[in-house]
C-alpha atoms as a PDB file:
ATOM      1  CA  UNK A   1     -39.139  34.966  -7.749  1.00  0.00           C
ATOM      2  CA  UNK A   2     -39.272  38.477  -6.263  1.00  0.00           C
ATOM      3  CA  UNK A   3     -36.845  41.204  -6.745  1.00  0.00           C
ATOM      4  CA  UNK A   4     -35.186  40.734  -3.519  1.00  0.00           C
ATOM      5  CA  UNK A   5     -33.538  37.564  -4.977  1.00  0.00           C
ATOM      6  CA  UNK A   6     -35.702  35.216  -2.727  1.00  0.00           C
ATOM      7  CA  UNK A   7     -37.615  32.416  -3.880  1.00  0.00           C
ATOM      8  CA  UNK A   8     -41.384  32.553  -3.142  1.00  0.00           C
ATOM      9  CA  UNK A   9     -43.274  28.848  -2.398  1.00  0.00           C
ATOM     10  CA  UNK A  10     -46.646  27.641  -2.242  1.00  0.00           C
ATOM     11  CA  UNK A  11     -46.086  25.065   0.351  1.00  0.00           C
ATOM     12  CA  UNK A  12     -46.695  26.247   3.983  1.00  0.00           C
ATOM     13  CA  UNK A  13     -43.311  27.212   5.840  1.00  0.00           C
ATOM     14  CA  UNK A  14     -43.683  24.245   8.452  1.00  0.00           C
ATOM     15  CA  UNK A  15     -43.731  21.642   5.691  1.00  0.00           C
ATOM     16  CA  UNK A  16     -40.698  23.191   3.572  1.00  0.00           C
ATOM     17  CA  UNK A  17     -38.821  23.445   7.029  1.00  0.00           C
ATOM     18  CA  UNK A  18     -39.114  19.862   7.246  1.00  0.00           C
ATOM     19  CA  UNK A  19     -38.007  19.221   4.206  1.00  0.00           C
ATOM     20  CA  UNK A  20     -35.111  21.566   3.621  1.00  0.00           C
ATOM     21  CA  UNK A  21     -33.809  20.293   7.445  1.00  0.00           C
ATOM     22  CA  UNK A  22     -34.395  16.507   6.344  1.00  0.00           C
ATOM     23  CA  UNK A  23     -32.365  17.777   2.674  1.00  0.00           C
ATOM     24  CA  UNK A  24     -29.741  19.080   5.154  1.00  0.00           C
ATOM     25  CA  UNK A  25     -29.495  15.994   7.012  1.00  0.00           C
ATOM     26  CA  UNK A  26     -28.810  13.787   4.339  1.00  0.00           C
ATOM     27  CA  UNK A  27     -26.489  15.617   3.167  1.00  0.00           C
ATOM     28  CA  UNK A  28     -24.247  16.266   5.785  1.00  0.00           C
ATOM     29  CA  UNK A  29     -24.704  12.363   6.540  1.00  0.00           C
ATOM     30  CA  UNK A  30     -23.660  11.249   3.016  1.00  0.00           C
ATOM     31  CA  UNK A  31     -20.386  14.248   2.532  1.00  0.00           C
ATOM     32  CA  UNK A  32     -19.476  12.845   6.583  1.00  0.00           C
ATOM     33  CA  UNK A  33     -19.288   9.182   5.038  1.00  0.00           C
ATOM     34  CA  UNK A  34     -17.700  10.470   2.246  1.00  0.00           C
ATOM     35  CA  UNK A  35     -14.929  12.188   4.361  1.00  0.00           C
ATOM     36  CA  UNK A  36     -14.331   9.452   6.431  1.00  0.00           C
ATOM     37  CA  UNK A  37     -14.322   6.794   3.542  1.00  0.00           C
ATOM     38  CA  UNK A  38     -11.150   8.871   2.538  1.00  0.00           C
ATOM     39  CA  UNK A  39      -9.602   9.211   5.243  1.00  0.00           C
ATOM     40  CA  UNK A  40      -9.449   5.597   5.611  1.00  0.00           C
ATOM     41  CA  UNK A  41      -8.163   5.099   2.248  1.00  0.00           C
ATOM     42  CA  UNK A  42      -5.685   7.714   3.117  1.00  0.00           C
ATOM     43  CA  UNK A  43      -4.399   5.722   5.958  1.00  0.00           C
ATOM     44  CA  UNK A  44      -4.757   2.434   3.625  1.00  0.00           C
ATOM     45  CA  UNK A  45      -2.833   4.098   1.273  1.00  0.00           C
ATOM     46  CA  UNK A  46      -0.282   5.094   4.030  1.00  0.00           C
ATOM     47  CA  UNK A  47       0.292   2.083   5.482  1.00  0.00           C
ATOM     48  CA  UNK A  48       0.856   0.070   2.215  1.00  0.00           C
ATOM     49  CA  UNK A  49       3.339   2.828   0.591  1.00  0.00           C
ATOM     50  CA  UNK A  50       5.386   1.883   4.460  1.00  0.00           C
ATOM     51  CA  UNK A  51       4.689  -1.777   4.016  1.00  0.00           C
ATOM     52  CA  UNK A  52       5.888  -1.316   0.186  1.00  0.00           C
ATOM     53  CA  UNK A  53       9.448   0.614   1.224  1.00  0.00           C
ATOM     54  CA  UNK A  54      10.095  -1.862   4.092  1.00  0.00           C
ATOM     55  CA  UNK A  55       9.173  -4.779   1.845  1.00  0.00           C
ATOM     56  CA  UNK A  56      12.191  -3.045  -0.683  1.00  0.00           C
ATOM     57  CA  UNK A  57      14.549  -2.617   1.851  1.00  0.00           C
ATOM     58  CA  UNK A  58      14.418  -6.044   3.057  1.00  0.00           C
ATOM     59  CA  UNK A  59      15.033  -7.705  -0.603  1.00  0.00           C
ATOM     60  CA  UNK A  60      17.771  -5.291  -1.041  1.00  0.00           C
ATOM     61  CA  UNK A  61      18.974  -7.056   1.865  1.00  0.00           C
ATOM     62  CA  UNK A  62      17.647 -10.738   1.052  1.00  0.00           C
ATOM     63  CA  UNK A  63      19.670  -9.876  -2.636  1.00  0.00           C
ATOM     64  CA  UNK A  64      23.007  -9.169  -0.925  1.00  0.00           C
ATOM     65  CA  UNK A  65      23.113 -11.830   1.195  1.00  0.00           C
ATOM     66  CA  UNK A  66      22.387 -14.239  -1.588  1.00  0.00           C
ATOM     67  CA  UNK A  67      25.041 -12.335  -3.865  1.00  0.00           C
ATOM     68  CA  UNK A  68      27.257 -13.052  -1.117  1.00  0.00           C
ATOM     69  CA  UNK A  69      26.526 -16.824  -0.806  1.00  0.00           C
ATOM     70  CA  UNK A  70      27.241 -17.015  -4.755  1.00  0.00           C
ATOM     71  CA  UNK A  71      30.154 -15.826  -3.970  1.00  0.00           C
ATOM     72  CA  UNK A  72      31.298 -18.213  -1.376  1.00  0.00           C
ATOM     73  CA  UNK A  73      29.905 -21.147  -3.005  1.00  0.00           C
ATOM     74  CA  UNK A  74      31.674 -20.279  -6.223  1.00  0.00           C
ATOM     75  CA  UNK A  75      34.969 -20.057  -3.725  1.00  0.00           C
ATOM     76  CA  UNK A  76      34.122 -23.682  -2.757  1.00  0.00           C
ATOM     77  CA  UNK A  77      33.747 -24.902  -5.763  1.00  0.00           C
ATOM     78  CA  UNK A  78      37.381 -23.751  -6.823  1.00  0.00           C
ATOM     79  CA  UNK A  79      38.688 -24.964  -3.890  1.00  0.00           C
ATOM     80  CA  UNK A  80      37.106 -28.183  -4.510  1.00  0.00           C
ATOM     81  CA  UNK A  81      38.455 -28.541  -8.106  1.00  0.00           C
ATOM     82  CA  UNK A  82      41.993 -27.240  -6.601  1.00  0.00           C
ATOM     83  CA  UNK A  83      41.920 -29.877  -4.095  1.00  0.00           C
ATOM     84  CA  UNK A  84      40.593 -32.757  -6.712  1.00  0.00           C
ATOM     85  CA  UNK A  85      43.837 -31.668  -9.429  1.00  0.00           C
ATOM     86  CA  UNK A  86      45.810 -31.924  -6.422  1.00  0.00           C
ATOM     87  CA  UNK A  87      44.547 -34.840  -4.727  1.00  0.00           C
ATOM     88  CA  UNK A  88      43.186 -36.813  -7.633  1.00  0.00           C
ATOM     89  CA  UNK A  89      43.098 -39.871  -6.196  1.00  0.00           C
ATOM     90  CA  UNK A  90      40.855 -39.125  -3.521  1.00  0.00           C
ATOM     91  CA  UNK A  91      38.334 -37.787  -6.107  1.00  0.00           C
ATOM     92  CA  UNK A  92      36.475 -41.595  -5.804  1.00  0.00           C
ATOM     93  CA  UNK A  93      37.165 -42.009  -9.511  1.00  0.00           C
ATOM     94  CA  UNK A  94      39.026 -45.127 -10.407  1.00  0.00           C
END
């Protein structure tokens, strides 16, 4: 190395050219993939956390609307045994 801070080669200038331009190349290729790998993730990731809160909000929904047909069945059923007290001999028992 010289004092200037630059670094001194023995290969001729058109060869290292090549190869510091190839270097370059390759790895601007490989950090693009890289960046674009993650910004598809990003959007994966995206889409699923939406998919996930829609997916919550409709069993919140799916689990009221089954609370509520507990709740009307259970009515029937004490209607039913109301009815059968009342009525008992239409309950088909002899």
């Amino acid at each position: 190395m010289e004092a200037t801070g630059e670094k001194t080669y023995s290969s001729p200038r058109r060869k290292l050219v090549k190869f510091f331009e190839r270097s370059r190349n390759q790895w601007k290729a490989k950090a693009g993939a890289a960046k674009s790998g993650l910004k598809r993730l990003e959007a994966r990731v995206r889409r699923l956390e939406r998919s996930k809160a829609d997916d919550q909000r409709e069993l919140v929904a799916v689990q009221a609307q089954v609370a509520e047909w507990q709740a009307k069945y259970a009515q029937t059923v004490r209607e039913l045994e109301e009815l059968k007290k009342k009525y008992p001999h239409l309950s088909g028992k002899s």
